[in-house]
N, C-alpha and C. Protein backbone atom coordinates (compact mmCIF):
# COMPACT_ATOMS: atom_id res chain seq x y z
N UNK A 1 0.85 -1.17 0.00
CA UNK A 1 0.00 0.00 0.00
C UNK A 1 0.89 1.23 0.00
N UNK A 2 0.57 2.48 -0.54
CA UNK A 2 1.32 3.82 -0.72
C UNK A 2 0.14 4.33 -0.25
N UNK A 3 0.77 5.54 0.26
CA UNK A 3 0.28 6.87 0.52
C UNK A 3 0.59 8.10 -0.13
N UNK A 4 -0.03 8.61 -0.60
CA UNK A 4 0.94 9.95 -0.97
C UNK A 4 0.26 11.19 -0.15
N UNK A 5 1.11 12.07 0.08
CA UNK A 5 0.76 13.08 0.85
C UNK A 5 1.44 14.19 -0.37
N UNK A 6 0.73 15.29 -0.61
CA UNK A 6 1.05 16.26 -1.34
C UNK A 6 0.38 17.66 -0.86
N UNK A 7 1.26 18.67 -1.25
CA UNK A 7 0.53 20.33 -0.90
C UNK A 7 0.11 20.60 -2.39
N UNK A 8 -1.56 20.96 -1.67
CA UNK A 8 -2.27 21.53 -3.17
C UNK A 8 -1.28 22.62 -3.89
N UNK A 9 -1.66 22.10 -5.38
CA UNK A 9 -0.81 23.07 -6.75
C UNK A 9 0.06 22.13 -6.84
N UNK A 10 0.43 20.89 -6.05
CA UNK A 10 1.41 20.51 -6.42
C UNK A 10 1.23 18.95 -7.22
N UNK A 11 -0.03 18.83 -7.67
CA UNK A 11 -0.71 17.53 -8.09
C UNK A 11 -0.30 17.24 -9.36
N UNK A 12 0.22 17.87 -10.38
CA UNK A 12 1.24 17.54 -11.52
C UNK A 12 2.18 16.93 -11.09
N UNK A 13 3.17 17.04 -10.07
CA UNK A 13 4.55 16.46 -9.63
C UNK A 13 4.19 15.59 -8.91
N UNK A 14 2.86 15.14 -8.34
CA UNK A 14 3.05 13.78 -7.85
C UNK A 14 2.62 13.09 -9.27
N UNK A 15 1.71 13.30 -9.92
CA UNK A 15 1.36 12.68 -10.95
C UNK A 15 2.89 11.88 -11.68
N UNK A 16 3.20 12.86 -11.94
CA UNK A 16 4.66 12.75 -12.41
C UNK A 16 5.81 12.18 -11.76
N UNK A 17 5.89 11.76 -10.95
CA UNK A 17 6.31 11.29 -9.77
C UNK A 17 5.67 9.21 -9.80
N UNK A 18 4.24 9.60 -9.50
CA UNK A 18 3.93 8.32 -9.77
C UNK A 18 4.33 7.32 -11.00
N UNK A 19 3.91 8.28 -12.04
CA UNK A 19 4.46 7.81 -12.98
C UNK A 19 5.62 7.13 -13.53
N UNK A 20 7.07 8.07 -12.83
CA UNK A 20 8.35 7.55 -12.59
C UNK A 20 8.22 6.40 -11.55
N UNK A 21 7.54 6.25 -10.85
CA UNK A 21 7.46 5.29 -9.97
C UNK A 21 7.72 3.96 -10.79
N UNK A 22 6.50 4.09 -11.81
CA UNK A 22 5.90 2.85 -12.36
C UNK A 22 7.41 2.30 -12.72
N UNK A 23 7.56 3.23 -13.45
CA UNK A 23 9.23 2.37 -14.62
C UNK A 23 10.62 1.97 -13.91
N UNK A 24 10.31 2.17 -12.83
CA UNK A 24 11.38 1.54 -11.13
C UNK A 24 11.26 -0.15 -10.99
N UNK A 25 12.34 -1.02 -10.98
CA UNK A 25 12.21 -1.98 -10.98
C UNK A 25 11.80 -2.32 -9.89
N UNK A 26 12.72 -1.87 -8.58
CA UNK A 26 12.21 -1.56 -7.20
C UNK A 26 11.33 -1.09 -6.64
N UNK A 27 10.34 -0.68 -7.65
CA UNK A 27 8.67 -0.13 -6.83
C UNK A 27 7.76 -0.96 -7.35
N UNK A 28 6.85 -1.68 -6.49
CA UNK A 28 5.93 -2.55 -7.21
C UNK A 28 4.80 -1.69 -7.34
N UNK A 29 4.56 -0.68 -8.24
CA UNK A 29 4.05 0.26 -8.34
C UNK A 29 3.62 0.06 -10.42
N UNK A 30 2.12 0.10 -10.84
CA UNK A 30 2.24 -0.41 -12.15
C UNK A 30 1.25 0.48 -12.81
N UNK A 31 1.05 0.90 -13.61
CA UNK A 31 0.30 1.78 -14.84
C UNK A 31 -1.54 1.59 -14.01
N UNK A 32 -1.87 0.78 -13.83
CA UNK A 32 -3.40 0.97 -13.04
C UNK A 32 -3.39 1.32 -11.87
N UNK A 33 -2.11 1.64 -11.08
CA UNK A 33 -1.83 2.12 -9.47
C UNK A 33 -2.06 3.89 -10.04
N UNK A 34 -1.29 3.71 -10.87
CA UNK A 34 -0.76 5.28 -11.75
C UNK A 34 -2.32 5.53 -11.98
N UNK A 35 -2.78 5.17 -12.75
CA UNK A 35 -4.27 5.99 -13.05
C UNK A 35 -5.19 5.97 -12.05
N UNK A 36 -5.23 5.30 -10.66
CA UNK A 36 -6.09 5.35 -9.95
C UNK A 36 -5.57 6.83 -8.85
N UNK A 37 -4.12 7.02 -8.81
CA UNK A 37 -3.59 8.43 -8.40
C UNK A 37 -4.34 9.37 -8.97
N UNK A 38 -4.49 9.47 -10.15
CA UNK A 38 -4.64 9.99 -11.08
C UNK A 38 -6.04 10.91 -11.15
N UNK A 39 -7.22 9.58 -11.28
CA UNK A 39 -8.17 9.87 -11.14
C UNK A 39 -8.48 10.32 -9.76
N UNK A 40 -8.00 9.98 -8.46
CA UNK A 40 -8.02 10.39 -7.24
C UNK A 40 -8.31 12.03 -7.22
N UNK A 41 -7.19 12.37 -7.70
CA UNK A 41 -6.51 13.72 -7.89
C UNK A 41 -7.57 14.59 -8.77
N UNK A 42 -8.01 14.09 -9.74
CA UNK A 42 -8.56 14.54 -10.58
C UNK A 42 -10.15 14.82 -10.03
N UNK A 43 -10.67 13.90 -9.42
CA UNK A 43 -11.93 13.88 -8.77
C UNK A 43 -11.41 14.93 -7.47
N UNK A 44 -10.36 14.98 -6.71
CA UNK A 44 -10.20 15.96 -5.71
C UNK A 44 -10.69 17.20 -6.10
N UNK A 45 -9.91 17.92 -7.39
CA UNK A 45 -9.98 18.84 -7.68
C UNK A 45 -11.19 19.57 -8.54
N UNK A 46 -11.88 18.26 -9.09
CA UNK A 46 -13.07 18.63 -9.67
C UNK A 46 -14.05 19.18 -8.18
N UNK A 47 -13.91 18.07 -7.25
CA UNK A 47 -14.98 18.50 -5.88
C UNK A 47 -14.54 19.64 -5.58
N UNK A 48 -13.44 20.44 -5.41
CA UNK A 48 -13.20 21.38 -4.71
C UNK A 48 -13.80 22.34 -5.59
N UNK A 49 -13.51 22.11 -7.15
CA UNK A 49 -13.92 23.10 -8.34
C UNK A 49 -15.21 23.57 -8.18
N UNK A 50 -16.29 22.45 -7.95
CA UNK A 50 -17.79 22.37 -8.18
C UNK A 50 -18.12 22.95 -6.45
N UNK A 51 -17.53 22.83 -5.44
CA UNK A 51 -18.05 23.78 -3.91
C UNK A 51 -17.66 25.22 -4.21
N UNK A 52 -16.07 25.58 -4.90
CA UNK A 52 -16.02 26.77 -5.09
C UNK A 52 -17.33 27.65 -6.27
N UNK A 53 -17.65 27.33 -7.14
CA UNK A 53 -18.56 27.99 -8.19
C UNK A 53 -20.35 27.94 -7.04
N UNK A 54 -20.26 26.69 -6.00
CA UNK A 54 -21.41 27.01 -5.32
C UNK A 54 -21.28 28.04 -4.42
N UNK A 55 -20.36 28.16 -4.03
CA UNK A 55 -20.38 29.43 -2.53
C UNK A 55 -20.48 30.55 -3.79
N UNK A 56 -19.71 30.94 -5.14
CA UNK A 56 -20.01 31.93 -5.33
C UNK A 56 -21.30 32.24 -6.06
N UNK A 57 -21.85 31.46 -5.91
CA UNK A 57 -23.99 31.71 -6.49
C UNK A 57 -24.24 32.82 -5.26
């Protein structure tokens, strides 16, 4: 199991990061670990996207 801990703005470089992970012989870390970061991240930022446009109604 991984964790990643990251400071918002900085969700490209873990992306990128994971990614390098994958191609590590030493990380059992593989292309569907990578997209589930991915989408994680991606759904984070959509939720935060869709509360910010509600507070400003």
């Amino acid at each position: 199991m991984f964790v990643f801990v990251y400071e918002p703005g900085s969700e490209s470089r873990l992306i990128d990061t994971v990614v390098e992970y994958t191609k590590s012989q030493n990380i059992s870390l593989d292309w569907n670990d990578a997209a589930a970061v991915s989408n994680k991240i991606t759904d984070k930022l959509l939720e935060k996207t869709e509360n910010l446009f509600k507070r400003l109604k």
